[in-house]
C-alpha atoms as a PDB file:
ATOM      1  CA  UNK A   1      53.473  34.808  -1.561  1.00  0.00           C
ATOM      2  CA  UNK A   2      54.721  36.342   1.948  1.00  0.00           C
ATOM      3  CA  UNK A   3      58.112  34.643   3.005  1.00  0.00           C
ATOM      4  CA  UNK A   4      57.814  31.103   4.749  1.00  0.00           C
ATOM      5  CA  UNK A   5      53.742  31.537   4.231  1.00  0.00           C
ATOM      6  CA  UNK A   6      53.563  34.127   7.251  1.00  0.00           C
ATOM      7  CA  UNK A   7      50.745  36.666   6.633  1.00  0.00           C
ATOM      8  CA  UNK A   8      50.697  39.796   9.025  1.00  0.00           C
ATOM      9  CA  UNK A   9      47.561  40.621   9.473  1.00  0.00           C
ATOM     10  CA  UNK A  10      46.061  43.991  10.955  1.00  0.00           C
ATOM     11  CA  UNK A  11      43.216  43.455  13.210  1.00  0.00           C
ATOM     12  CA  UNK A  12      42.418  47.158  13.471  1.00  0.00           C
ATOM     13  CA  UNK A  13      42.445  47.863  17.087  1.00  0.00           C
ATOM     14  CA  UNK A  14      43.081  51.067  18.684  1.00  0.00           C
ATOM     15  CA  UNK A  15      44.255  52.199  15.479  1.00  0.00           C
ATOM     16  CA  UNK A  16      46.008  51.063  11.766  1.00  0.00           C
ATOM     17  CA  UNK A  17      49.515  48.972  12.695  1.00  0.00           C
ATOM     18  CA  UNK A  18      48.854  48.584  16.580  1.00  0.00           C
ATOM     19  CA  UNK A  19      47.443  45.068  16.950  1.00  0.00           C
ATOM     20  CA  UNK A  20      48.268  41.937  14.811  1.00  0.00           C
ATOM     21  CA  UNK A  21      47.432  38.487  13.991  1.00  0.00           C
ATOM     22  CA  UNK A  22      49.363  36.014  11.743  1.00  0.00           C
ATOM     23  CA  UNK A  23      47.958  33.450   9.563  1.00  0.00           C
ATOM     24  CA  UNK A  24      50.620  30.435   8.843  1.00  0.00           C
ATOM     25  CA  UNK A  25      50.445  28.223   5.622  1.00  0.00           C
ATOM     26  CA  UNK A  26      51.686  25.059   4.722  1.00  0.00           C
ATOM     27  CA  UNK A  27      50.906  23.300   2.382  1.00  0.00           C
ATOM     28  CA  UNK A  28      47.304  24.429   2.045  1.00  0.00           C
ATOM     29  CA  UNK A  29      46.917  23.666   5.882  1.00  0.00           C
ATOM     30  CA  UNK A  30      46.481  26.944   7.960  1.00  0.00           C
ATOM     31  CA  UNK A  31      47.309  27.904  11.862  1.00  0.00           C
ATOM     32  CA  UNK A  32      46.345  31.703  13.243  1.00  0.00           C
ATOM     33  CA  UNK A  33      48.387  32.414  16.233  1.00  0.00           C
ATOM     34  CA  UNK A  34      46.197  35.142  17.694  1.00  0.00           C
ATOM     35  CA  UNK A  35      43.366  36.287  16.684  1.00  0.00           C
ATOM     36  CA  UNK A  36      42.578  39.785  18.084  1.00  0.00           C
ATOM     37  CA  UNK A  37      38.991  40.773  19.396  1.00  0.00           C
ATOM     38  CA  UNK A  38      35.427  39.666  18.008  1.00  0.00           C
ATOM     39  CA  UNK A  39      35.571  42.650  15.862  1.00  0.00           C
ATOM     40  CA  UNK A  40      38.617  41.348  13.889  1.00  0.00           C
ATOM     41  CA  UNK A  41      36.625  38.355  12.551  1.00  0.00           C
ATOM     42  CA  UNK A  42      35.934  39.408   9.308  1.00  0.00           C
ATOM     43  CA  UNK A  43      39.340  40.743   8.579  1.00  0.00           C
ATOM     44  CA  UNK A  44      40.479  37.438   9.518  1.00  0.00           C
ATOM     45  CA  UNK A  45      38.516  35.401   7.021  1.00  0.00           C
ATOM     46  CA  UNK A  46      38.974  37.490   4.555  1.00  0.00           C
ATOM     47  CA  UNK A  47      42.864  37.231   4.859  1.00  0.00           C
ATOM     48  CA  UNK A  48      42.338  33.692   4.662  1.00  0.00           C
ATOM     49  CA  UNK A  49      40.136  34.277   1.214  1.00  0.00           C
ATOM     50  CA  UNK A  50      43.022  36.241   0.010  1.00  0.00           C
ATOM     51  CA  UNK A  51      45.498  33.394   0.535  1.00  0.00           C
ATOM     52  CA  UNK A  52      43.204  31.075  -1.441  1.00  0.00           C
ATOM     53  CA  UNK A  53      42.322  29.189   1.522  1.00  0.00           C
ATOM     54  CA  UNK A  54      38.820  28.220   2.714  1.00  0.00           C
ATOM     55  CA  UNK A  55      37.917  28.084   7.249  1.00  0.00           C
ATOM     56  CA  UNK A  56      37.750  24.187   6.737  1.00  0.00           C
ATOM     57  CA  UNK A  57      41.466  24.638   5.920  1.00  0.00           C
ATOM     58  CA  UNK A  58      42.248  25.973   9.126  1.00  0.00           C
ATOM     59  CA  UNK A  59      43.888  23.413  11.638  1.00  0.00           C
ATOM     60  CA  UNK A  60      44.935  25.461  14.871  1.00  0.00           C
ATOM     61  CA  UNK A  61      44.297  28.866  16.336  1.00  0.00           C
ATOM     62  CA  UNK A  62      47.454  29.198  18.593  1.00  0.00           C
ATOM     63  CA  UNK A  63      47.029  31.696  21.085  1.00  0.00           C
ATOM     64  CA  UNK A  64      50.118  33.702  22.993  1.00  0.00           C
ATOM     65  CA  UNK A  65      47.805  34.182  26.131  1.00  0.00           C
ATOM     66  CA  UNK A  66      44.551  35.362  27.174  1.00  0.00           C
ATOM     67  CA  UNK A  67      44.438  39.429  27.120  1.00  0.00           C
ATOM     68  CA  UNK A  68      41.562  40.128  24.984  1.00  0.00           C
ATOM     69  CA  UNK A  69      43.894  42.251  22.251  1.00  0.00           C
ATOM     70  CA  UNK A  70      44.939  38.966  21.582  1.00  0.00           C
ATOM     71  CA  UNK A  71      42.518  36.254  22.087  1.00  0.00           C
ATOM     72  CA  UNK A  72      39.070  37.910  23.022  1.00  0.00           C
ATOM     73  CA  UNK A  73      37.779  36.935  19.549  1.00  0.00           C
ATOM     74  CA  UNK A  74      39.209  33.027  20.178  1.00  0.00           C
ATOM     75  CA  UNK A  75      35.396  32.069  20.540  1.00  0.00           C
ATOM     76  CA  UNK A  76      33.907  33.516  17.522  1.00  0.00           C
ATOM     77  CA  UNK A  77      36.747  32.698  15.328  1.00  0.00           C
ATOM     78  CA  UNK A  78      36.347  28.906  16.602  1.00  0.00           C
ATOM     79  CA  UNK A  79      32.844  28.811  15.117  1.00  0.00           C
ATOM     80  CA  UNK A  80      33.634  29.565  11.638  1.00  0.00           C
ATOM     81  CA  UNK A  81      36.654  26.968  11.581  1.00  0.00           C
ATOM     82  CA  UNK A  82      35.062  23.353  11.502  1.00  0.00           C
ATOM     83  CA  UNK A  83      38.225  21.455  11.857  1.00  0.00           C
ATOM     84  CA  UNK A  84      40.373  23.914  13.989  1.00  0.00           C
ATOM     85  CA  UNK A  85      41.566  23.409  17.516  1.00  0.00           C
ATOM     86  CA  UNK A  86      42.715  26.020  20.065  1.00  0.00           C
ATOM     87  CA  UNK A  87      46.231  26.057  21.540  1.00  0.00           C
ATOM     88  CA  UNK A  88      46.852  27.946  24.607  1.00  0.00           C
ATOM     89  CA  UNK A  89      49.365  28.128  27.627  1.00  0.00           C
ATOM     90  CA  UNK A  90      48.098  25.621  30.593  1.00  0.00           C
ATOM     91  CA  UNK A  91      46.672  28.794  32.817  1.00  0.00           C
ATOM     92  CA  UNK A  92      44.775  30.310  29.983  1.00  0.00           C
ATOM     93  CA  UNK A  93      43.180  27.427  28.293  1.00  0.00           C
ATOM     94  CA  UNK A  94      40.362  27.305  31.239  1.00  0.00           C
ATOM     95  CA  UNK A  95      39.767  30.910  30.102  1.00  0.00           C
ATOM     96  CA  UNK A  96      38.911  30.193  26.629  1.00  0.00           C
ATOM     97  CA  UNK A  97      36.544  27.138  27.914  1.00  0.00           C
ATOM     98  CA  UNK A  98      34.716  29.813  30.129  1.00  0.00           C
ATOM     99  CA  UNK A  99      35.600  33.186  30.085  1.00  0.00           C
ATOM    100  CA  UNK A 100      33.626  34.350  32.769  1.00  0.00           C
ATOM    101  CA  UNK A 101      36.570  35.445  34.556  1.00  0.00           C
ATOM    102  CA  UNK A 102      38.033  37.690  31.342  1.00  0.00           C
ATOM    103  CA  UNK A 103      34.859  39.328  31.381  1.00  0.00           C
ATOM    104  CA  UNK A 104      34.277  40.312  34.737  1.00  0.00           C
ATOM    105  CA  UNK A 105      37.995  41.971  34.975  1.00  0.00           C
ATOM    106  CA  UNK A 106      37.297  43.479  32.107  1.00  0.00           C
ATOM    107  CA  UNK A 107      34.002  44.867  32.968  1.00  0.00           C
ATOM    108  CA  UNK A 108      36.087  45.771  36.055  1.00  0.00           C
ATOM    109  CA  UNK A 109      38.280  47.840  34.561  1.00  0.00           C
ATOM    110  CA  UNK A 110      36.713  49.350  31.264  1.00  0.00           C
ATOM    111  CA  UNK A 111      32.674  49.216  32.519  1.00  0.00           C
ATOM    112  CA  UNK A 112      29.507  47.232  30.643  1.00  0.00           C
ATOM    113  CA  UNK A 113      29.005  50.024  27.629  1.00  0.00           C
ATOM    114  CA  UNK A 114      32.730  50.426  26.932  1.00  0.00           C
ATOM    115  CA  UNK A 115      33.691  46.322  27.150  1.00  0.00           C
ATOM    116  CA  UNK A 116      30.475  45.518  24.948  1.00  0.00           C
ATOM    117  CA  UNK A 117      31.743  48.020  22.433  1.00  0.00           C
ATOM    118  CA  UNK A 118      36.100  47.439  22.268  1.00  0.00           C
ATOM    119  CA  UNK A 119      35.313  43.427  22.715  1.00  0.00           C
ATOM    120  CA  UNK A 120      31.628  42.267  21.963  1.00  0.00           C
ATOM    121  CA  UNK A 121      30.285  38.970  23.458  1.00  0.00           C
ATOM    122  CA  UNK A 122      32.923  36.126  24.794  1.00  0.00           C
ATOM    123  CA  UNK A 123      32.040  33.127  23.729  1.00  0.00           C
ATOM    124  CA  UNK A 124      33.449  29.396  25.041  1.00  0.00           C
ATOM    125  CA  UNK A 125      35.144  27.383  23.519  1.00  0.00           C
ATOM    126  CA  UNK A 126      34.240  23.851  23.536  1.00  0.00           C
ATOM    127  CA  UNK A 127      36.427  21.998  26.165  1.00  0.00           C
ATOM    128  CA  UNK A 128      37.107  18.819  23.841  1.00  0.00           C
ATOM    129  CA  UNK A 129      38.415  21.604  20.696  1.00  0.00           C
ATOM    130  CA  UNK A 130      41.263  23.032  23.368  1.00  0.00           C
ATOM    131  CA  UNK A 131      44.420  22.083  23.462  1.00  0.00           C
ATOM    132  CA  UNK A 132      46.665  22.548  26.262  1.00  0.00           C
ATOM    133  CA  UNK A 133      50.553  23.335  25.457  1.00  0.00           C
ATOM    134  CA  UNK A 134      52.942  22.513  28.211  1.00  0.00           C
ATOM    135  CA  UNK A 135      56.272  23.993  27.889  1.00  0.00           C
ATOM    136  CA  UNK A 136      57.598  22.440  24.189  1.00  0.00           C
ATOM    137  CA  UNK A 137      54.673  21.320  22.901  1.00  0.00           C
ATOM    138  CA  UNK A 138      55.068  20.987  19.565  1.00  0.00           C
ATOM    139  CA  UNK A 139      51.775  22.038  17.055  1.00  0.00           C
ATOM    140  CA  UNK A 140      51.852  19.958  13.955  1.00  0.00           C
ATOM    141  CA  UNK A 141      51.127  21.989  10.564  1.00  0.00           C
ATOM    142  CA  UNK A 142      51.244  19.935   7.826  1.00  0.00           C
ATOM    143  CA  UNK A 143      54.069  18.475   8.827  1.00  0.00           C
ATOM    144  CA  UNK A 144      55.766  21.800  10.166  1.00  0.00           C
ATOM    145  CA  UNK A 145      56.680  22.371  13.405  1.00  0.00           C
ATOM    146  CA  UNK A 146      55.711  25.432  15.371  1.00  0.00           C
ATOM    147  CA  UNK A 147      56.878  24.894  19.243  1.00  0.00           C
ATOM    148  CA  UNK A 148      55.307  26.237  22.388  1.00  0.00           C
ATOM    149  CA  UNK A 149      57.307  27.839  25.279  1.00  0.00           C
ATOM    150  CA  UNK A 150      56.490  29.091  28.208  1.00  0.00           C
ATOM    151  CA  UNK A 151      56.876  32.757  28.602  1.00  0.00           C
ATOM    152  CA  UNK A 152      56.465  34.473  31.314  1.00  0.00           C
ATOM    153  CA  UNK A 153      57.315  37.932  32.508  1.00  0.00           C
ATOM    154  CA  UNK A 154      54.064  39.504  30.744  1.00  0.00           C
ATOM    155  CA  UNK A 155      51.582  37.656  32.075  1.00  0.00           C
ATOM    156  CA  UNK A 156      51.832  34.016  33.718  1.00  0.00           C
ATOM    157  CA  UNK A 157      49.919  32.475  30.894  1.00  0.00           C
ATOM    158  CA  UNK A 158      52.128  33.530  28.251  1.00  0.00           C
ATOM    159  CA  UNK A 159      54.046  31.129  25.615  1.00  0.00           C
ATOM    160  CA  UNK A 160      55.879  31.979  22.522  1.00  0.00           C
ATOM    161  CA  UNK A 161      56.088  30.240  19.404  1.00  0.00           C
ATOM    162  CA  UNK A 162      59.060  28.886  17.790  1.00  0.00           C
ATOM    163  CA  UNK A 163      59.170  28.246  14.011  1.00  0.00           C
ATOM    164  CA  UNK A 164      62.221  26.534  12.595  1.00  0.00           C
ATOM    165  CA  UNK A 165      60.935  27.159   9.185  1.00  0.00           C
ATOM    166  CA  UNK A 166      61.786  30.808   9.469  1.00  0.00           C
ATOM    167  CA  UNK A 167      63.763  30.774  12.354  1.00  0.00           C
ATOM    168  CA  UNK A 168      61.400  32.982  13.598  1.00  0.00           C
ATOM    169  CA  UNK A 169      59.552  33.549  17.426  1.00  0.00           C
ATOM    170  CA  UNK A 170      55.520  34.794  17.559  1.00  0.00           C
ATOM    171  CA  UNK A 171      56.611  36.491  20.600  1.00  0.00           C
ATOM    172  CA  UNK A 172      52.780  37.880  21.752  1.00  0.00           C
ATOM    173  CA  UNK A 173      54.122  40.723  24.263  1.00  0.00           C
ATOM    174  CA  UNK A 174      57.376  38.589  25.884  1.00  0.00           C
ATOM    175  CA  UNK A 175      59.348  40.182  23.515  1.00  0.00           C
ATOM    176  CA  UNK A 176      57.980  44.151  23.960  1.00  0.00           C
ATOM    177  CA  UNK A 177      56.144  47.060  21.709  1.00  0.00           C
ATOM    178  CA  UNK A 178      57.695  48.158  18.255  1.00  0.00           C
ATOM    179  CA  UNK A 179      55.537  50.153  16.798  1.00  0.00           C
ATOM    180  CA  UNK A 180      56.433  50.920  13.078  1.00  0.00           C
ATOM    181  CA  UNK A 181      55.748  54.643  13.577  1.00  0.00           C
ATOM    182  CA  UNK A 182      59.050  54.997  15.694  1.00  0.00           C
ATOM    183  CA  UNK A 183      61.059  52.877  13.328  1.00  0.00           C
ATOM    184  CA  UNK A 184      64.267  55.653  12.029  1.00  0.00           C
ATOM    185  CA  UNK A 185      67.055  54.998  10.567  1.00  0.00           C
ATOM    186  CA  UNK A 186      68.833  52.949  12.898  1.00  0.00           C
ATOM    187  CA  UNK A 187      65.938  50.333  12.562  1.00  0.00           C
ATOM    188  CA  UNK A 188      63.255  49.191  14.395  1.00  0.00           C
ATOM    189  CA  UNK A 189      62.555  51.027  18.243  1.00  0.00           C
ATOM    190  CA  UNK A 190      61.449  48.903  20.820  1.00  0.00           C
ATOM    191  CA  UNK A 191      60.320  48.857  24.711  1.00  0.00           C
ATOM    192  CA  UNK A 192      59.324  46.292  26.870  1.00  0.00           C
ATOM    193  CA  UNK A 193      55.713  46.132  27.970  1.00  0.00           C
ATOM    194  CA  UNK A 194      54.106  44.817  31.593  1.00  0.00           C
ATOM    195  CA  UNK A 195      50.623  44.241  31.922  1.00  0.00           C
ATOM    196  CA  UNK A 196      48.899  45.381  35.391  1.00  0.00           C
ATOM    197  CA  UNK A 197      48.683  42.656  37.554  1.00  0.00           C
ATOM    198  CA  UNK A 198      51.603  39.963  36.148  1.00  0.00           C
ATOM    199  CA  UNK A 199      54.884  42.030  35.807  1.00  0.00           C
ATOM    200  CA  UNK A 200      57.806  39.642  36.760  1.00  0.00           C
ATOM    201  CA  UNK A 201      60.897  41.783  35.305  1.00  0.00           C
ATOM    202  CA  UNK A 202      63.541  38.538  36.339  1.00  0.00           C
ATOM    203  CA  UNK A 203      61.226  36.114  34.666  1.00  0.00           C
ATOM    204  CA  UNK A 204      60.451  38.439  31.260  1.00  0.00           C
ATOM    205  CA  UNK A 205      64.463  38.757  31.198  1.00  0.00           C
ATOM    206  CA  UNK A 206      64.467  35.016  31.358  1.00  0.00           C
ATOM    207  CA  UNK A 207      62.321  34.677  28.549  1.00  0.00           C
ATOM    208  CA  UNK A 208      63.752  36.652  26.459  1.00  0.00           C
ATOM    209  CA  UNK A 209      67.238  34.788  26.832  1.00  0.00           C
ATOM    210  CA  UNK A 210      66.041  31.892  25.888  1.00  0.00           C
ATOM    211  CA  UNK A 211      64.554  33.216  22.724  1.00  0.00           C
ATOM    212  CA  UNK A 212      67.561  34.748  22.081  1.00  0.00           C
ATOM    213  CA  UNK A 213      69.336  30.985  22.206  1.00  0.00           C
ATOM    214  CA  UNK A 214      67.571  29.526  18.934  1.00  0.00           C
ATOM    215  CA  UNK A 215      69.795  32.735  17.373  1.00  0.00           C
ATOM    216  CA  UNK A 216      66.751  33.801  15.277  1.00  0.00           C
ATOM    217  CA  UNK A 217      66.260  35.778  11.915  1.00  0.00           C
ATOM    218  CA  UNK A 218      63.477  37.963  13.071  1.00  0.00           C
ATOM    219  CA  UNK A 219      60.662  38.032  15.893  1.00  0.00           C
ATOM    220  CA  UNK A 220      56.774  38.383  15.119  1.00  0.00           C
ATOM    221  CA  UNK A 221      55.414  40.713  17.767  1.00  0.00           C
ATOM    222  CA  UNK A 222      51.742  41.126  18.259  1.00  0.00           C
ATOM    223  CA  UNK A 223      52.541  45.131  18.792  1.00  0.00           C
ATOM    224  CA  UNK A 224      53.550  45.552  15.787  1.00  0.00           C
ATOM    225  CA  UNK A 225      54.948  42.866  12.765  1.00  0.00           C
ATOM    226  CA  UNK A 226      58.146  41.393  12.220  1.00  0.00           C
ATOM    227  CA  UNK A 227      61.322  43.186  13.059  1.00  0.00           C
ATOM    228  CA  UNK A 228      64.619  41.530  12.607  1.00  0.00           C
ATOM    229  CA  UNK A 229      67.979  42.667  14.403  1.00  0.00           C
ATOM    230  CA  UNK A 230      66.920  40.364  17.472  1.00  0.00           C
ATOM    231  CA  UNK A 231      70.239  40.508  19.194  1.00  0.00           C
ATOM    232  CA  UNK A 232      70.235  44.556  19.520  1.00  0.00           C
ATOM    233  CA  UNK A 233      66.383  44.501  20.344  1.00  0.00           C
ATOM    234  CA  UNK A 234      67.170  41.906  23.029  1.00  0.00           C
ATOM    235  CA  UNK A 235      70.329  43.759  24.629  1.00  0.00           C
ATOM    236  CA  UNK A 236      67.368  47.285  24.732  1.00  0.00           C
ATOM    237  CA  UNK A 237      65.272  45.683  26.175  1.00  0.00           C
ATOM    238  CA  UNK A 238      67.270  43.659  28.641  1.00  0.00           C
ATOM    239  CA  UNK A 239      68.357  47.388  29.683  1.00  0.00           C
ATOM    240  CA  UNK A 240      64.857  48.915  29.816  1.00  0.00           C
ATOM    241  CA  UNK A 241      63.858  46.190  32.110  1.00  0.00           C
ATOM    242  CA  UNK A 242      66.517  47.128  34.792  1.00  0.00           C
ATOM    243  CA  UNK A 243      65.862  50.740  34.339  1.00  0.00           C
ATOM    244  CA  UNK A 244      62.285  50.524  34.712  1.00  0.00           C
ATOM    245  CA  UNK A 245      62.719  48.327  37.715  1.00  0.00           C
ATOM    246  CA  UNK A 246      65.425  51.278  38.986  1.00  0.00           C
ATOM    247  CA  UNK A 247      62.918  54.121  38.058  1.00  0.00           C
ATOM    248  CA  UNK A 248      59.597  52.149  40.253  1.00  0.00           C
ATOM    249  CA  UNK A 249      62.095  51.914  42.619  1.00  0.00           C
ATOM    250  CA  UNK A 250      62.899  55.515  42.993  1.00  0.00           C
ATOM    251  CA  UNK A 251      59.395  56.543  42.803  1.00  0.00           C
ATOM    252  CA  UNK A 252      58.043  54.076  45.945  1.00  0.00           C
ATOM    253  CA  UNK A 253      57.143  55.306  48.894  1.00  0.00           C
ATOM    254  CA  UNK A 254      56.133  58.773  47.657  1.00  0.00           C
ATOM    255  CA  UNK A 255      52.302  59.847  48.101  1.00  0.00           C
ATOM    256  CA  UNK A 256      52.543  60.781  43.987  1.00  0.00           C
ATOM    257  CA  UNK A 257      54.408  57.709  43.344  1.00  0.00           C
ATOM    258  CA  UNK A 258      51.530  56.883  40.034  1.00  0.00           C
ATOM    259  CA  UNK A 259      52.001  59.982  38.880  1.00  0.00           C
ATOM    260  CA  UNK A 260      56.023  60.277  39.298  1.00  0.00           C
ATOM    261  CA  UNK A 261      56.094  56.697  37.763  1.00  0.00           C
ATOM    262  CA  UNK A 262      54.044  57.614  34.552  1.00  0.00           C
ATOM    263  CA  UNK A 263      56.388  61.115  34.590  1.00  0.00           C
ATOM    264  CA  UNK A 264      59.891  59.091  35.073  1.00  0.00           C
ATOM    265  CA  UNK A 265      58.780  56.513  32.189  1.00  0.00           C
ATOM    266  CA  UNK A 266      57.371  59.120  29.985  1.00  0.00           C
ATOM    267  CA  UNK A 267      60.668  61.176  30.014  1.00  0.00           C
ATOM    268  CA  UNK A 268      62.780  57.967  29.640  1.00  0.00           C
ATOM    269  CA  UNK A 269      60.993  56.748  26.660  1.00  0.00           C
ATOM    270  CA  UNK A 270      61.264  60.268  25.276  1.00  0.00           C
ATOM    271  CA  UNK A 271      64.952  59.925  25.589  1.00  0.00           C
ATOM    272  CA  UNK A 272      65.275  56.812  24.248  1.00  0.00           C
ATOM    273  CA  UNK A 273      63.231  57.802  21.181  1.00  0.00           C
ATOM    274  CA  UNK A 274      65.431  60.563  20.693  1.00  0.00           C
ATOM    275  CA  UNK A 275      68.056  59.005  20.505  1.00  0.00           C
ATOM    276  CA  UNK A 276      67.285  56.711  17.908  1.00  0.00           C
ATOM    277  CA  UNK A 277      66.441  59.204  15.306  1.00  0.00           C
ATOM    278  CA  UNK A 278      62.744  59.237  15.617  1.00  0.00           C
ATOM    279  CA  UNK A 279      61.356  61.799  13.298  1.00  0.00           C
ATOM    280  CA  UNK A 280      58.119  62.359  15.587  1.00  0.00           C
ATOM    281  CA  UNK A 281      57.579  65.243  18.111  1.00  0.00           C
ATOM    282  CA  UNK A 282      57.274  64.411  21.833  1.00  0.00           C
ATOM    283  CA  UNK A 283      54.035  65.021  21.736  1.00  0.00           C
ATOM    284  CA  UNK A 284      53.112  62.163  19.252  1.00  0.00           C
ATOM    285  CA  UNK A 285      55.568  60.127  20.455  1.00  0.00           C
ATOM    286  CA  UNK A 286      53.617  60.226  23.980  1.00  0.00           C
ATOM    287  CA  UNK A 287      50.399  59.811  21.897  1.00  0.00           C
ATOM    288  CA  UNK A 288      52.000  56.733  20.404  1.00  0.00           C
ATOM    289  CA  UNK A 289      52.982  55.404  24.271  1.00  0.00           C
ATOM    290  CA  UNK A 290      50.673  56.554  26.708  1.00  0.00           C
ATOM    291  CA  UNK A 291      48.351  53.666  27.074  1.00  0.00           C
ATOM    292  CA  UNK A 292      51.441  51.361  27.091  1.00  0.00           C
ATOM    293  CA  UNK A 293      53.303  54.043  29.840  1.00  0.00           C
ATOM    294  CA  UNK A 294      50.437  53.856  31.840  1.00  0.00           C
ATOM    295  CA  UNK A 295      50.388  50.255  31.590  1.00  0.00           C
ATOM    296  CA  UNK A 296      53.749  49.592  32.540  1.00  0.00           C
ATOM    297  CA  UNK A 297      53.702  52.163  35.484  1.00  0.00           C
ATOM    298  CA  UNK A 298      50.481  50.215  37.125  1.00  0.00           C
ATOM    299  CA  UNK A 299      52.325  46.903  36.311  1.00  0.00           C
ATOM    300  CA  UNK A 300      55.474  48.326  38.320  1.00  0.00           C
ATOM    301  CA  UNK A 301      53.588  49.314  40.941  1.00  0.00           C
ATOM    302  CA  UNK A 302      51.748  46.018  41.367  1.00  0.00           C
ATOM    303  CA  UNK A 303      55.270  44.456  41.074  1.00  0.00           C
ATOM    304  CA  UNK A 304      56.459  46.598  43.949  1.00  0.00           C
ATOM    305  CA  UNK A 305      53.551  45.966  45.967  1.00  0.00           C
ATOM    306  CA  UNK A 306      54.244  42.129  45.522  1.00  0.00           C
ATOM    307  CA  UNK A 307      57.929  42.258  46.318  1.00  0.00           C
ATOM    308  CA  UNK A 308      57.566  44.122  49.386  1.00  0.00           C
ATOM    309  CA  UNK A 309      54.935  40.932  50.616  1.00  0.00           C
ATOM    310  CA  UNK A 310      57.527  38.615  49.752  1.00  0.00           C
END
């Protein structure tokens, strides 16, 4: 039996130990918080199979927020679970009721073919099955608590999850990318992530402090599994924060500036890599990071576009 009844699941996306879920038991009463794309479905039941527990057993799908890695399947999932009811943050919950708005950005940015293939069909939730969680609402599993916070930094619709059981956080994205690839001696590696259009580096700094201050054993990141030494993860990525805020900085006002951006971030993360013992060539390290470089340069760059309005 996994420790405190927390399953890791893979959902499969992208590739093997990129995207997870997590199934929570308690006393034969389940919770998923996040639930990965349409696609993941089946690997979701049948995690729930393999802990000897049926859908009607299923009392809450929590979700971090509303980026489709995470919650695109939220729909389809809530069809198989008779019982369940969803959880999310106050500004995504009228996402999951109709996601009309998810699919057109979406559409947007990856086109009909390639959306209808990564994410299949969105499909509402039922208004009267969604819950919304204001800062500390507190989810009742069988009698185990499992608190919402708000999160921001990420995205604007982000909480985090605090179990007291395990004196653990579901951190979504708040709490960055550790990807078990660039794990070395010295532990887990991490870096914070943005997302294109909702970068706030103070308020993702703030989030992450107050984490910190329930002194937990180990964080559950969507991107990828549990890691534990919170405190050193914390102080990294407090410091990749300001230097990716210095770096954007640097790079505005030149004509390249996307390009320098994704250049300056790709040779920091390659440094940072380096020096903590990471066994993998630059070139797969880059392979590793380069959707999540050219995320965070894009969310920079949106951040320095809003900060110069302000």
């Amino acid at each position: 039996m996994p420790e405190h009844g927390i399953h890791t699941i893979d959902t499969g996306y992208v590739r093997p130990r990129f995207d997870a879920a997590y199934l929570v038991v308690e006393q034969g009463r389940a919770a998923f918080i996040d639930c990965g794309t349409n696609h993941t479905i089946p690997v979701l039941l049948d995690a729930l199979a393999q802990a000897g527990l049926a859908a009607a057993d299923v009392d809450w799908l929590i979700l971090t927020h509303a980026h489709l890695d995470h919650a695109g399947g939220a729909g389809t999932l809530m069809r198989h679970l008779p019982h369940a009811r969803l959880v999310a943050h106050p500004r995504a919950a009228p996402h999951m009721v109709d996601p009309a708005r998810l699919v057109a950005g979406a559409t947007a940015v990856y086109g009909e073919a390639e959306f209808a293939r990564h994410y299949g069909e969105l499909v509402p939730v039922p208004a009267e099955r969604v819950v919304v969680a204001a800062d500390g609402h507190v989810v009742d599993l069988a009698g185990r608590p499992l608190r919402c916070i708000d999160t921001p930094g990420h995205a604007r619709h982000h909480l985090c999850v605090w179990d007291a059981r395990s004196r653990s956080w579901f951190t979504g994205d708040t709490f960055g990318l550790s990807y078990r690839e660039l794990d070395s001696a010295r532990g887990p590696f991490i870096l914070p992530t943005s997302s294109p259009v909702q970068f706030e580096p103070e308020a993702m700094q703030g989030s992450i402090a107050r984490m910190l201050a329930e002194s937990p054993r180990a964080m559950y990141l969507t991107h990828f599994g549990r890691v534990e030494e919170v405190a050193r993860l914390a102080a990294e990525l407090h410091e990749q924060i300001d230097a990716m805020v210095s770096l954007a900085q640097a790079c505005d006002g030149r004509p390249d500036r996307h390009r320098a951006l994704v250049a300056a971030l790709s040779g920091y993360y390659l440094e940072r890599a380096q020096a903590h013992g990471c066994t993998l060539d630059d070139a797969s390290v880059l392979g590793l990071l380069g959707m999540d470089i050219e995320l965070n340069a894009q969310g920079l760059e949106v951040w320095l576009e809003r900060a110069r309005l302000s």
